[in-house]
PDB file of N, CA and C in Angstrom:
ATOM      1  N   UNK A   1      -3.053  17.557 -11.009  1.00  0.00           N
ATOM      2  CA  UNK A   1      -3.340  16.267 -10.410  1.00  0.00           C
ATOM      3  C   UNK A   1      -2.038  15.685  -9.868  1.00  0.00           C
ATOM      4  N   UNK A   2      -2.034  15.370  -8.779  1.00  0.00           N
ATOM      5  CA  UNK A   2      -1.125  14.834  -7.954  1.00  0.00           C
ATOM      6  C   UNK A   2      -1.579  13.125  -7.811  1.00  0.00           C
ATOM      7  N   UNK A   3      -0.130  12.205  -8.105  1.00  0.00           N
ATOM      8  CA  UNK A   3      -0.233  10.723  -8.110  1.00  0.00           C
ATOM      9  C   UNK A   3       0.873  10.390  -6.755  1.00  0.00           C
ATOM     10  N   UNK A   4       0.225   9.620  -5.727  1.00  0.00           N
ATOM     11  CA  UNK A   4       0.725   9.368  -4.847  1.00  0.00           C
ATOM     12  C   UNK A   4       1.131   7.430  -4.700  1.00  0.00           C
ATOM     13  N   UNK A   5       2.298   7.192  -4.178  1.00  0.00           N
ATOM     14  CA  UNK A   5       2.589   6.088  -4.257  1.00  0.00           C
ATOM     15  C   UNK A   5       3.116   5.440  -3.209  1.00  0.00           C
ATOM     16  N   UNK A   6       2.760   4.383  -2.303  1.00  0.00           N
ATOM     17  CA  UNK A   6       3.197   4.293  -1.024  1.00  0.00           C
ATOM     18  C   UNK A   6       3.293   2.665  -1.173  1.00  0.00           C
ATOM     19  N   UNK A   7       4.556   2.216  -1.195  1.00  0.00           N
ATOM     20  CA  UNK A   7       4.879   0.933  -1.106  1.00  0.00           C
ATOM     21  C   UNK A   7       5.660   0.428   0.637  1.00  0.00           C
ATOM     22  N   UNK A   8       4.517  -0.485   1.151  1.00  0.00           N
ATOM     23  CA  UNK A   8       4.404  -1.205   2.227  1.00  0.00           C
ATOM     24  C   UNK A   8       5.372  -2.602   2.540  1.00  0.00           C
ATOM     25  N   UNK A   9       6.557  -3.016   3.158  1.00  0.00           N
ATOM     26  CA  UNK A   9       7.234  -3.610   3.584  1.00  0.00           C
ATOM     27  C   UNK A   9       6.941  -4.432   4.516  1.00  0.00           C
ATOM     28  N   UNK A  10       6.106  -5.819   4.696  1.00  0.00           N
ATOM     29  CA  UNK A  10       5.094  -5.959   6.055  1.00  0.00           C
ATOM     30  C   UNK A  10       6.077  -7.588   5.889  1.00  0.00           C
ATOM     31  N   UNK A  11       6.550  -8.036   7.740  1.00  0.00           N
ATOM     32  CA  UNK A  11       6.515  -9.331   7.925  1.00  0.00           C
ATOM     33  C   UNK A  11       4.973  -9.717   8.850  1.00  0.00           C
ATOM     34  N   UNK A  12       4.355 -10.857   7.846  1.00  0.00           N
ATOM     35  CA  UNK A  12       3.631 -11.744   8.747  1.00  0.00           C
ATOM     36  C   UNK A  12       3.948 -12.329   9.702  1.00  0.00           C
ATOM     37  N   UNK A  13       2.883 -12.540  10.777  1.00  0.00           N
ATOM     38  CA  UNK A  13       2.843 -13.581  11.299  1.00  0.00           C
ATOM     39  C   UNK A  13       2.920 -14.920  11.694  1.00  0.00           C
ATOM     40  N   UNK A  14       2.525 -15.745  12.025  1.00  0.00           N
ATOM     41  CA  UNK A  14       2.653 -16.950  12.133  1.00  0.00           C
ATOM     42  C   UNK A  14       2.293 -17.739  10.705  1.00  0.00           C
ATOM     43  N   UNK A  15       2.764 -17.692   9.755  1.00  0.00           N
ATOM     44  CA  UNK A  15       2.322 -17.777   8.435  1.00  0.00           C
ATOM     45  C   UNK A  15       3.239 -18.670   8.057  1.00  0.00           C
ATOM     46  N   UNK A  16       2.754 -19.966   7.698  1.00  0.00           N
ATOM     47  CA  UNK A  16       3.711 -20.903   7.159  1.00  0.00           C
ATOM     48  C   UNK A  16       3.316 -21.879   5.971  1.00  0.00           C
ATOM     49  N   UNK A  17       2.472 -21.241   5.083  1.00  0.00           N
ATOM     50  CA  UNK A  17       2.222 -21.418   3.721  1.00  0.00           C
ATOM     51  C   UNK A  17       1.703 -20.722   2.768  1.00  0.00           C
ATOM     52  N   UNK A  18       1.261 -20.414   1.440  1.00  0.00           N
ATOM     53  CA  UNK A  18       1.209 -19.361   0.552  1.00  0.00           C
ATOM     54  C   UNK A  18      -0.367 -18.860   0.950  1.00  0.00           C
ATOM     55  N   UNK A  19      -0.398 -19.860   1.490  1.00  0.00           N
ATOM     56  CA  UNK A  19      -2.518 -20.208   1.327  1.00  0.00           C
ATOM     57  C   UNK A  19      -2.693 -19.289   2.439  1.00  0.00           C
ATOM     58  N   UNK A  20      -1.821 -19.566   3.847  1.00  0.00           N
ATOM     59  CA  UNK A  20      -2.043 -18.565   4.977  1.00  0.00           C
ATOM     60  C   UNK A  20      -1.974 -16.724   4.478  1.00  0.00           C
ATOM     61  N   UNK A  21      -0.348 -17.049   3.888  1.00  0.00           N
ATOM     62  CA  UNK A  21      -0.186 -15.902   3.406  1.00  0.00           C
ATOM     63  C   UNK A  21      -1.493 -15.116   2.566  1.00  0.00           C
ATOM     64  N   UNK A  22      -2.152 -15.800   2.366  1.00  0.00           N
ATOM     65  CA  UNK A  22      -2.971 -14.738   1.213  1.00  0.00           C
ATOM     66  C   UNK A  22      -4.444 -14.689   2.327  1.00  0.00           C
ATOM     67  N   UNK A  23      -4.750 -15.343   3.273  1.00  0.00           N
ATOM     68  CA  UNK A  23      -5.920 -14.988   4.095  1.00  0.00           C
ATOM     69  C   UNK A  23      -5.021 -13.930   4.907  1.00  0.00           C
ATOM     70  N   UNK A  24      -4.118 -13.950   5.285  1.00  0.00           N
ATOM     71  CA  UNK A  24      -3.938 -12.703   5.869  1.00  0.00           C
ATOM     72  C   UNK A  24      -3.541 -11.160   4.883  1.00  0.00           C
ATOM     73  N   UNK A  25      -3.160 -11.726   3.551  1.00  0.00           N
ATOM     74  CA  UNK A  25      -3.279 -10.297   3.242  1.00  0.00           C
ATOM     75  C   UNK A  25      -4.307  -9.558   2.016  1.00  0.00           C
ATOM     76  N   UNK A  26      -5.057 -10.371   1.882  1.00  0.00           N
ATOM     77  CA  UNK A  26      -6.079 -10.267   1.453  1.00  0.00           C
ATOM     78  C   UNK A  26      -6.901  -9.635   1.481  1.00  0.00           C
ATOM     79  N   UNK A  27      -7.399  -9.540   3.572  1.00  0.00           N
ATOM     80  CA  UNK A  27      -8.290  -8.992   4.037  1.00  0.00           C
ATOM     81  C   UNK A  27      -7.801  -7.206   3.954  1.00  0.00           C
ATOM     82  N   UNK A  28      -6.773  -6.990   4.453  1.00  0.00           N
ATOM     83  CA  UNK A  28      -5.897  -5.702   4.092  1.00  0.00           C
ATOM     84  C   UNK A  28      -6.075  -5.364   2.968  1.00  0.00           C
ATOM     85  N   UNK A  29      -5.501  -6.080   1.707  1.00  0.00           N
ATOM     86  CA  UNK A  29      -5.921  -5.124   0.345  1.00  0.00           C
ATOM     87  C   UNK A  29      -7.209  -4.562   0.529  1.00  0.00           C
ATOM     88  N   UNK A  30      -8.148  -5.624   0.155  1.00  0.00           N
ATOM     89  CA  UNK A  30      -9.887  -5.151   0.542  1.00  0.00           C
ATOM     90  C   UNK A  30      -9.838  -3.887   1.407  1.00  0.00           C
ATOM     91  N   UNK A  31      -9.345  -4.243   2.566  1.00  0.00           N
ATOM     92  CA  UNK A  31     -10.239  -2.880   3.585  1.00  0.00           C
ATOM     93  C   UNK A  31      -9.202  -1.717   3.039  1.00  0.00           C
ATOM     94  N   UNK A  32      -7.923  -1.896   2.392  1.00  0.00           N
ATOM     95  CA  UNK A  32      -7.681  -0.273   1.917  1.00  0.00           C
ATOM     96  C   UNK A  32      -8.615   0.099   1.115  1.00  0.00           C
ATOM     97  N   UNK A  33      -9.150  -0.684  -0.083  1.00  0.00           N
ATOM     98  CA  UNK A  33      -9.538  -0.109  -1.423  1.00  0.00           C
ATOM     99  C   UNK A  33     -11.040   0.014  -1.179  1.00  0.00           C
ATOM    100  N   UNK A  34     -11.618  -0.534   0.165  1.00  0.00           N
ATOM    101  CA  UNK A  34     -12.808  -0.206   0.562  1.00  0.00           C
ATOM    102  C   UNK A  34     -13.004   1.276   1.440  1.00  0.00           C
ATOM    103  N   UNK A  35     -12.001   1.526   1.993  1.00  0.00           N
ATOM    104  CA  UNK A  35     -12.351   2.432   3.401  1.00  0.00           C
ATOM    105  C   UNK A  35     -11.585   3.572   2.201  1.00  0.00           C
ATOM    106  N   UNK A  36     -10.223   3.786   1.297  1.00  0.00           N
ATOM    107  CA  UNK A  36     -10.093   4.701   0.765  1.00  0.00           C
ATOM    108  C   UNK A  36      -9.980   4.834  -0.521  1.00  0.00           C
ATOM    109  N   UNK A  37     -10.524   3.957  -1.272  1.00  0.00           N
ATOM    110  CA  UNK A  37     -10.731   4.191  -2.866  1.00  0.00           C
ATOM    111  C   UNK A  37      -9.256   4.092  -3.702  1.00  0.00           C
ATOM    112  N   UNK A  38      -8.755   3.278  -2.862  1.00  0.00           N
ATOM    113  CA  UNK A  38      -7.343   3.490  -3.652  1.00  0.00           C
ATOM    114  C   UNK A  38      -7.202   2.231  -4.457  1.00  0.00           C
ATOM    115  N   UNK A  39      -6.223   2.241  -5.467  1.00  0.00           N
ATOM    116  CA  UNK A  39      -5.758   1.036  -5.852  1.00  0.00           C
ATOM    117  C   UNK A  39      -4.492   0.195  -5.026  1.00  0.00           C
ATOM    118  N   UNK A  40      -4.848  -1.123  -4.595  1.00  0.00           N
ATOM    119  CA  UNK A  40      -3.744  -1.782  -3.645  1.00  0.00           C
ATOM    120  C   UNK A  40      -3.993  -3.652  -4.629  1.00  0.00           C
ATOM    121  N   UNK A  41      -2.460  -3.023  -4.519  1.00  0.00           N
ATOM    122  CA  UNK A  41      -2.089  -4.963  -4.920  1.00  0.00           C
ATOM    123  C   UNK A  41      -1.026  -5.365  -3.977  1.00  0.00           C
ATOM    124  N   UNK A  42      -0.554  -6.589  -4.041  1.00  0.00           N
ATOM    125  CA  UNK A  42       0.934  -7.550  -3.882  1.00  0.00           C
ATOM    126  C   UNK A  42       1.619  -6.930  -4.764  1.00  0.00           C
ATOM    127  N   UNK A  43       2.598  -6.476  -4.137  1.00  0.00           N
ATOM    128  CA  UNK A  43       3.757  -6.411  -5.477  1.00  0.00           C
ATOM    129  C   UNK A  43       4.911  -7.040  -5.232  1.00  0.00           C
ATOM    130  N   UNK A  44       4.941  -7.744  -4.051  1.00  0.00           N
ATOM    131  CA  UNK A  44       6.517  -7.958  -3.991  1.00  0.00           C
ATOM    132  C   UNK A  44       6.523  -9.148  -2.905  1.00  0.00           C
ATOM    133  N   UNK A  45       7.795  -9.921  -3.093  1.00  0.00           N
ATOM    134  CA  UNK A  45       7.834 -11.081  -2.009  1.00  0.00           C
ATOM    135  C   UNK A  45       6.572 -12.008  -2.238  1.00  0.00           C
ATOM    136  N   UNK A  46       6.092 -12.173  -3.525  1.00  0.00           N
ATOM    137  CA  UNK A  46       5.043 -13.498  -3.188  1.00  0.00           C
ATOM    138  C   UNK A  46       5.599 -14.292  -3.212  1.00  0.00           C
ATOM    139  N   UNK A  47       6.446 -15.233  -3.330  1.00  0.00           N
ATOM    140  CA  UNK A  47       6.738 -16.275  -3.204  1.00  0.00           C
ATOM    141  C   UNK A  47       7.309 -16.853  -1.827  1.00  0.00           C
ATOM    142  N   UNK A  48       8.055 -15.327  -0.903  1.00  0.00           N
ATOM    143  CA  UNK A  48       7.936 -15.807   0.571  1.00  0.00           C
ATOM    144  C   UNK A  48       6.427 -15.794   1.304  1.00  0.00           C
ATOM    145  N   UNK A  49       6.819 -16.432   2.557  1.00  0.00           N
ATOM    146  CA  UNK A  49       5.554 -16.854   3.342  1.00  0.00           C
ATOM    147  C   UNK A  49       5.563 -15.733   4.400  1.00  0.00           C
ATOM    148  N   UNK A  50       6.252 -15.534   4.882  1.00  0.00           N
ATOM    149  CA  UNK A  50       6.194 -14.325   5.804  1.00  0.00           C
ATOM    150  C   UNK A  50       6.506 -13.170   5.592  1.00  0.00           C
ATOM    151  N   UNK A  51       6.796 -12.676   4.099  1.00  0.00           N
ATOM    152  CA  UNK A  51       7.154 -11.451   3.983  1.00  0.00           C
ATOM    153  C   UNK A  51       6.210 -11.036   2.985  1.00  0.00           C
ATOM    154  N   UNK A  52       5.494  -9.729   2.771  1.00  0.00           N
ATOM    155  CA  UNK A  52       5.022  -8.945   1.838  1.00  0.00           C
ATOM    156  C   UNK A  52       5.120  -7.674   1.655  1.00  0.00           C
ATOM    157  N   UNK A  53       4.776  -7.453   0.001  1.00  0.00           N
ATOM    158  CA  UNK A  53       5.050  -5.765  -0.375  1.00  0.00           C
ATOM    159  C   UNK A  53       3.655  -5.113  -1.023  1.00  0.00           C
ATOM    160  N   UNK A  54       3.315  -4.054  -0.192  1.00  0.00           N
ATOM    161  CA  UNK A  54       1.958  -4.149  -1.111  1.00  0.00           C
ATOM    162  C   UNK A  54       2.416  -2.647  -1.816  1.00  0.00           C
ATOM    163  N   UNK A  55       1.598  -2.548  -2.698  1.00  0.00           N
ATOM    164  CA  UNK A  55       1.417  -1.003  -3.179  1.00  0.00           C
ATOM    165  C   UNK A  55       0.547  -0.737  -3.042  1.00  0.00           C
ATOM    166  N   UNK A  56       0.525   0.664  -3.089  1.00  0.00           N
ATOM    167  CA  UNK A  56      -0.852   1.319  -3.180  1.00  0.00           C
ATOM    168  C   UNK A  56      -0.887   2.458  -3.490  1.00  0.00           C
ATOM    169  N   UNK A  57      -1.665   2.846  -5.143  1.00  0.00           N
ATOM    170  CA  UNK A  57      -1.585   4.173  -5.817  1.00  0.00           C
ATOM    171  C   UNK A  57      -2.901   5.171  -5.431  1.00  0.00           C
ATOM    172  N   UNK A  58      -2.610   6.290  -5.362  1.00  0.00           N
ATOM    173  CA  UNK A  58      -4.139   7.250  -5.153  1.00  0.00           C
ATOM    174  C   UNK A  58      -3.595   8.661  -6.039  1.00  0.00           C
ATOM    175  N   UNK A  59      -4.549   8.476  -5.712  1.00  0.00           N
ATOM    176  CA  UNK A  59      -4.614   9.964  -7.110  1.00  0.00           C
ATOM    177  C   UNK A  59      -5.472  11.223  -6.940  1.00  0.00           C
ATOM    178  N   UNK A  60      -4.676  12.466  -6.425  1.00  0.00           N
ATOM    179  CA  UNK A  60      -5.478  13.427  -5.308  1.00  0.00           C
ATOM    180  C   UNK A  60      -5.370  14.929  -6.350  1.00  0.00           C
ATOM    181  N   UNK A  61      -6.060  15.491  -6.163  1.00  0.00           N
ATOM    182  CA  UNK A  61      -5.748  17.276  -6.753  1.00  0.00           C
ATOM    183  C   UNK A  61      -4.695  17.777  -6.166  1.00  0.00           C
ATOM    184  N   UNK A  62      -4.714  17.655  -4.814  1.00  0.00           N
ATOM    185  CA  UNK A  62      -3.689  18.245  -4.108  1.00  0.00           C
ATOM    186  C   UNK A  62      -2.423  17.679  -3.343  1.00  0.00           C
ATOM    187  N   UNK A  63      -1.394  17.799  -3.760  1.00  0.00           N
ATOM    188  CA  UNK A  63      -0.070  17.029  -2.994  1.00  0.00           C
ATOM    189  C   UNK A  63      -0.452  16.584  -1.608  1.00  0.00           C
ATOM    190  N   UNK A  64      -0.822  17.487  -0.548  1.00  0.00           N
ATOM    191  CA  UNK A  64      -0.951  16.727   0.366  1.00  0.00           C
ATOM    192  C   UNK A  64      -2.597  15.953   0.919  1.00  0.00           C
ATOM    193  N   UNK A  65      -3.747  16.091  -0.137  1.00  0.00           N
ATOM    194  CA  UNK A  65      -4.442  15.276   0.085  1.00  0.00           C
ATOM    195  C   UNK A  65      -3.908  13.840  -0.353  1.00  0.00           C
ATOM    196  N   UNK A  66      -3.208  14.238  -1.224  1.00  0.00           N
ATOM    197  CA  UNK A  66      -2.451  12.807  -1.700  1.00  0.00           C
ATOM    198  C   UNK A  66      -1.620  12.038  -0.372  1.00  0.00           C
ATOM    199  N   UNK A  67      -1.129  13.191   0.315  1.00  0.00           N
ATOM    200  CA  UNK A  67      -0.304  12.525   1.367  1.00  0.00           C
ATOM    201  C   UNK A  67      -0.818  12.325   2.381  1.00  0.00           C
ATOM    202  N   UNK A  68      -1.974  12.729   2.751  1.00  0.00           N
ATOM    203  CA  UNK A  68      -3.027  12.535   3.732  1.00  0.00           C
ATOM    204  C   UNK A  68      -3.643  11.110   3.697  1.00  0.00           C
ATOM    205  N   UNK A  69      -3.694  10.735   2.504  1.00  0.00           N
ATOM    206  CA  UNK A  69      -4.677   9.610   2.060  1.00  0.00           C
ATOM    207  C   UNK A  69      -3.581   8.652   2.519  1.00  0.00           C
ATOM    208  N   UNK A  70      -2.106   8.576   1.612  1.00  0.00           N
ATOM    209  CA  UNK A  70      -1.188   7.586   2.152  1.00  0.00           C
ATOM    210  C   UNK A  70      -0.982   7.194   3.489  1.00  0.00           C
ATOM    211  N   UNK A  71      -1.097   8.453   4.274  1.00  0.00           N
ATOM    212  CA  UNK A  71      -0.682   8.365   5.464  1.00  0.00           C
ATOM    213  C   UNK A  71      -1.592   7.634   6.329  1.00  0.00           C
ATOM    214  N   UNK A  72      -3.043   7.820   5.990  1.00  0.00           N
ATOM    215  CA  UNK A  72      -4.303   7.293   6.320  1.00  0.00           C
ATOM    216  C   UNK A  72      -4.053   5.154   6.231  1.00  0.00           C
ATOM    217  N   UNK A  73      -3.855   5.512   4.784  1.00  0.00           N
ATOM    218  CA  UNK A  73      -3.363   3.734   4.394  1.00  0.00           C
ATOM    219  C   UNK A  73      -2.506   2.902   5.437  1.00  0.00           C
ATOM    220  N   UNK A  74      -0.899   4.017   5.465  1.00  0.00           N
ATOM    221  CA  UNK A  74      -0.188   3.188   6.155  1.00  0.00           C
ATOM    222  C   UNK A  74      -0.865   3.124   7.587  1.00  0.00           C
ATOM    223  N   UNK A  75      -1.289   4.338   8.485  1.00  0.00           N
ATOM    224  CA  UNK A  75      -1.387   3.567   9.691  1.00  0.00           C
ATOM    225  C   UNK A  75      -2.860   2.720   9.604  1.00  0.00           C
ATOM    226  N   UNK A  76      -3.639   2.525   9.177  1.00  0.00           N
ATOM    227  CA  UNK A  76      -4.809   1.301   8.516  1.00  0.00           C
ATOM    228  C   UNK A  76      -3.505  -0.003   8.828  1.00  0.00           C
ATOM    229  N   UNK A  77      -2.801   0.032   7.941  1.00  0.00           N
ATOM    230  CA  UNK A  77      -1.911  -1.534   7.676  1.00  0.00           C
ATOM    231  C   UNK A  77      -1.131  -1.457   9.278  1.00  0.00           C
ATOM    232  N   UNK A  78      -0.857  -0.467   9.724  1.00  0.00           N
ATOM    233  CA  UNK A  78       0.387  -0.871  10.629  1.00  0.00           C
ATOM    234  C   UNK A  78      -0.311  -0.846  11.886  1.00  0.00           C
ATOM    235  N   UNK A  79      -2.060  -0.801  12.108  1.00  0.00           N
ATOM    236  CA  UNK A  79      -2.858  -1.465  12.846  1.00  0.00           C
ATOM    237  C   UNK A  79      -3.220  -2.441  13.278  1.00  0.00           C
ATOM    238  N   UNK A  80      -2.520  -3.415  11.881  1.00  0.00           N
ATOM    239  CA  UNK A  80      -3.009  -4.648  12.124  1.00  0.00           C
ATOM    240  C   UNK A  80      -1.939  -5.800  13.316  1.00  0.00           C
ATOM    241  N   UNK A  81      -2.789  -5.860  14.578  1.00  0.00           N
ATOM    242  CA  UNK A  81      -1.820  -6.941  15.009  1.00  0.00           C
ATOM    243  C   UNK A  81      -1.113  -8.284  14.816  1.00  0.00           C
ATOM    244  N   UNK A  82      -1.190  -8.739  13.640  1.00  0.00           N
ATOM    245  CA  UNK A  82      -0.920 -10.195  12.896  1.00  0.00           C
ATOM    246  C   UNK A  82       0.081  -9.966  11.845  1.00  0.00           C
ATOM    247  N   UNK A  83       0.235  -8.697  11.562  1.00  0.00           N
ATOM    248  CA  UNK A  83       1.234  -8.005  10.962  1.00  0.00           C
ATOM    249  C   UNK A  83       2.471  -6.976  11.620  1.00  0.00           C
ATOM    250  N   UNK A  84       3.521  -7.027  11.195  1.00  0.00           N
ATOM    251  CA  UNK A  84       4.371  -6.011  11.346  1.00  0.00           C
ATOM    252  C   UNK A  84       4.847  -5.281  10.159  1.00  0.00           C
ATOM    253  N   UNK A  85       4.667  -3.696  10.445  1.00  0.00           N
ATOM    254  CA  UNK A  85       5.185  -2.917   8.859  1.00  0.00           C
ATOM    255  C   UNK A  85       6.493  -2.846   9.807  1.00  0.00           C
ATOM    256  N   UNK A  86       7.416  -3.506   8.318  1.00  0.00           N
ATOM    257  CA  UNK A  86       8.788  -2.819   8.833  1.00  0.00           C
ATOM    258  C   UNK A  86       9.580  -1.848   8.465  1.00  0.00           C
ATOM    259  N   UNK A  87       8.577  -1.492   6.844  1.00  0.00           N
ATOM    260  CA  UNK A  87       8.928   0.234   6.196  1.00  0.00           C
ATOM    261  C   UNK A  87       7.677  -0.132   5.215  1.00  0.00           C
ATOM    262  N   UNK A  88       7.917   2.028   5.447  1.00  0.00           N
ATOM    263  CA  UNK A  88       6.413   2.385   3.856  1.00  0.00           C
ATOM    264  C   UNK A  88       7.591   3.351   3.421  1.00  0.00           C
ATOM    265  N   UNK A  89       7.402   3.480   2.322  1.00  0.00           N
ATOM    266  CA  UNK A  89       7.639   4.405   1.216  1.00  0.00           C
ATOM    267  C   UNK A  89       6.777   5.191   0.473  1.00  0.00           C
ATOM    268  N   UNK A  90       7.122   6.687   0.937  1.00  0.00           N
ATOM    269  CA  UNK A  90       5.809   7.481   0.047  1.00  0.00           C
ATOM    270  C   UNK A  90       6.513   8.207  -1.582  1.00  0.00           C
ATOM    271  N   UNK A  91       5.895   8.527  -2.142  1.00  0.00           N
ATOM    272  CA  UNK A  91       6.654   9.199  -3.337  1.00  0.00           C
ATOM    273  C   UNK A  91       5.009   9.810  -4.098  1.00  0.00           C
ATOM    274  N   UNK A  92       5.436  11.074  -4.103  1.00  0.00           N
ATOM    275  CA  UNK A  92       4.468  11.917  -5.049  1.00  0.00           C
ATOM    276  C   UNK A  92       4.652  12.830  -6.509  1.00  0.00           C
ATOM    277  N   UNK A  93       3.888  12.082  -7.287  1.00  0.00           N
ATOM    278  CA  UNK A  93       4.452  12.625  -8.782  1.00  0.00           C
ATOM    279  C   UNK A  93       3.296  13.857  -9.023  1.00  0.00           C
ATOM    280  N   UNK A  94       3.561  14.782  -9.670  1.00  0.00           N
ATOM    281  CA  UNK A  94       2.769  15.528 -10.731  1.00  0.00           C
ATOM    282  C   UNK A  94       2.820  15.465 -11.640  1.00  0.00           C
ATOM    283  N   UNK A  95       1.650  14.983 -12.116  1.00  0.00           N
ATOM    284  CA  UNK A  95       0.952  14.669 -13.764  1.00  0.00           C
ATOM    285  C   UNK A  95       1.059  15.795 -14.428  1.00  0.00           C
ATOM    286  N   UNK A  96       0.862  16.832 -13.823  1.00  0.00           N
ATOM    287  CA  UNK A  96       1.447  18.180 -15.000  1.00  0.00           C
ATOM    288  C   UNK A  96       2.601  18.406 -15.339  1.00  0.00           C
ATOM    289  N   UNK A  97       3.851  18.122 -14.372  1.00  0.00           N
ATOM    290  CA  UNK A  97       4.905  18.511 -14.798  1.00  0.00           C
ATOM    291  C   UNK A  97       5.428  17.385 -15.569  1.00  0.00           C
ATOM    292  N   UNK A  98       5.164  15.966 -15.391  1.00  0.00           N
ATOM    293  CA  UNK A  98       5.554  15.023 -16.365  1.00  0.00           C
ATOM    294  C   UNK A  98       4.838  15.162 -17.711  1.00  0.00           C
ATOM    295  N   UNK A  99       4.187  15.670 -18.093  1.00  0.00           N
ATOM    296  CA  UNK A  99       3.359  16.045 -19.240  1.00  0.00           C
ATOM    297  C   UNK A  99       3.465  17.310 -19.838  1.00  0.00           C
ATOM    298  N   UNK A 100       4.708  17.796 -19.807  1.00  0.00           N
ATOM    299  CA  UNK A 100       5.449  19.237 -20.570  1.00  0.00           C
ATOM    300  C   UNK A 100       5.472  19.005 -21.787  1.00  0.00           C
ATOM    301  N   UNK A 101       5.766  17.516 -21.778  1.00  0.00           N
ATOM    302  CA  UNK A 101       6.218  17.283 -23.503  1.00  0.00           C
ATOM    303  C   UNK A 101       5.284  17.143 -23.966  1.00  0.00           C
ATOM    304  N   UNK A 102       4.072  17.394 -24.113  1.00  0.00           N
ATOM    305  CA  UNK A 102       3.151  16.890 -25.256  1.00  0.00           C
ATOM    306  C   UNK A 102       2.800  17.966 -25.363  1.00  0.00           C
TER     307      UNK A 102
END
């Protein structure tokens, strides 16, 4: 089992309070975890108004379905015109090889 991890770097738009901030990224979490079954939160920058970090974990058999899926995510987010991604970060773990020790 392959764990894939792709953390999203996005400046908003015309966004000039927390309240805006969260109708615009809101709708994004939703349509990742709808269209690809992944887990997506905020992880970063809530307290700015125009900047956010989202994550988003998936969890594939195969390394690059894992990376297929990410790759799927980021361009989903970097579709959106009200947004700008200004970096993603991918990183893929294997659950077998971290699990030698037991």
């Amino acid at each position: 089992m392959f764990i894939g991890a792709l953390t999203l770097d996005i400046l908003l738009g015309d966004v000039r309070s927390l309240k805006q901030k969260r109708s615009v990224v809101r709708p994004i979490v939703a349509e990742l975890q709808r269209a690809f079954s992944v887990s997506v939160a905020e992880t970063g920058n809530q307290e700015l108004y125009r900047r956010c970090e989202i994550g988003v974990a998936v969890a594939a058999s195969t390394a690059a379905h894992c990376s297929n899926l990410m790759d799927s995510c980021e361009r989903t987010v970097a579709d959106h015109p009200e947004i700008d991604l200004l970096s993603a970060r991918q990183r893929i773990f294997n659950a077998e090889e971290e699990s030698d020790d037991d």
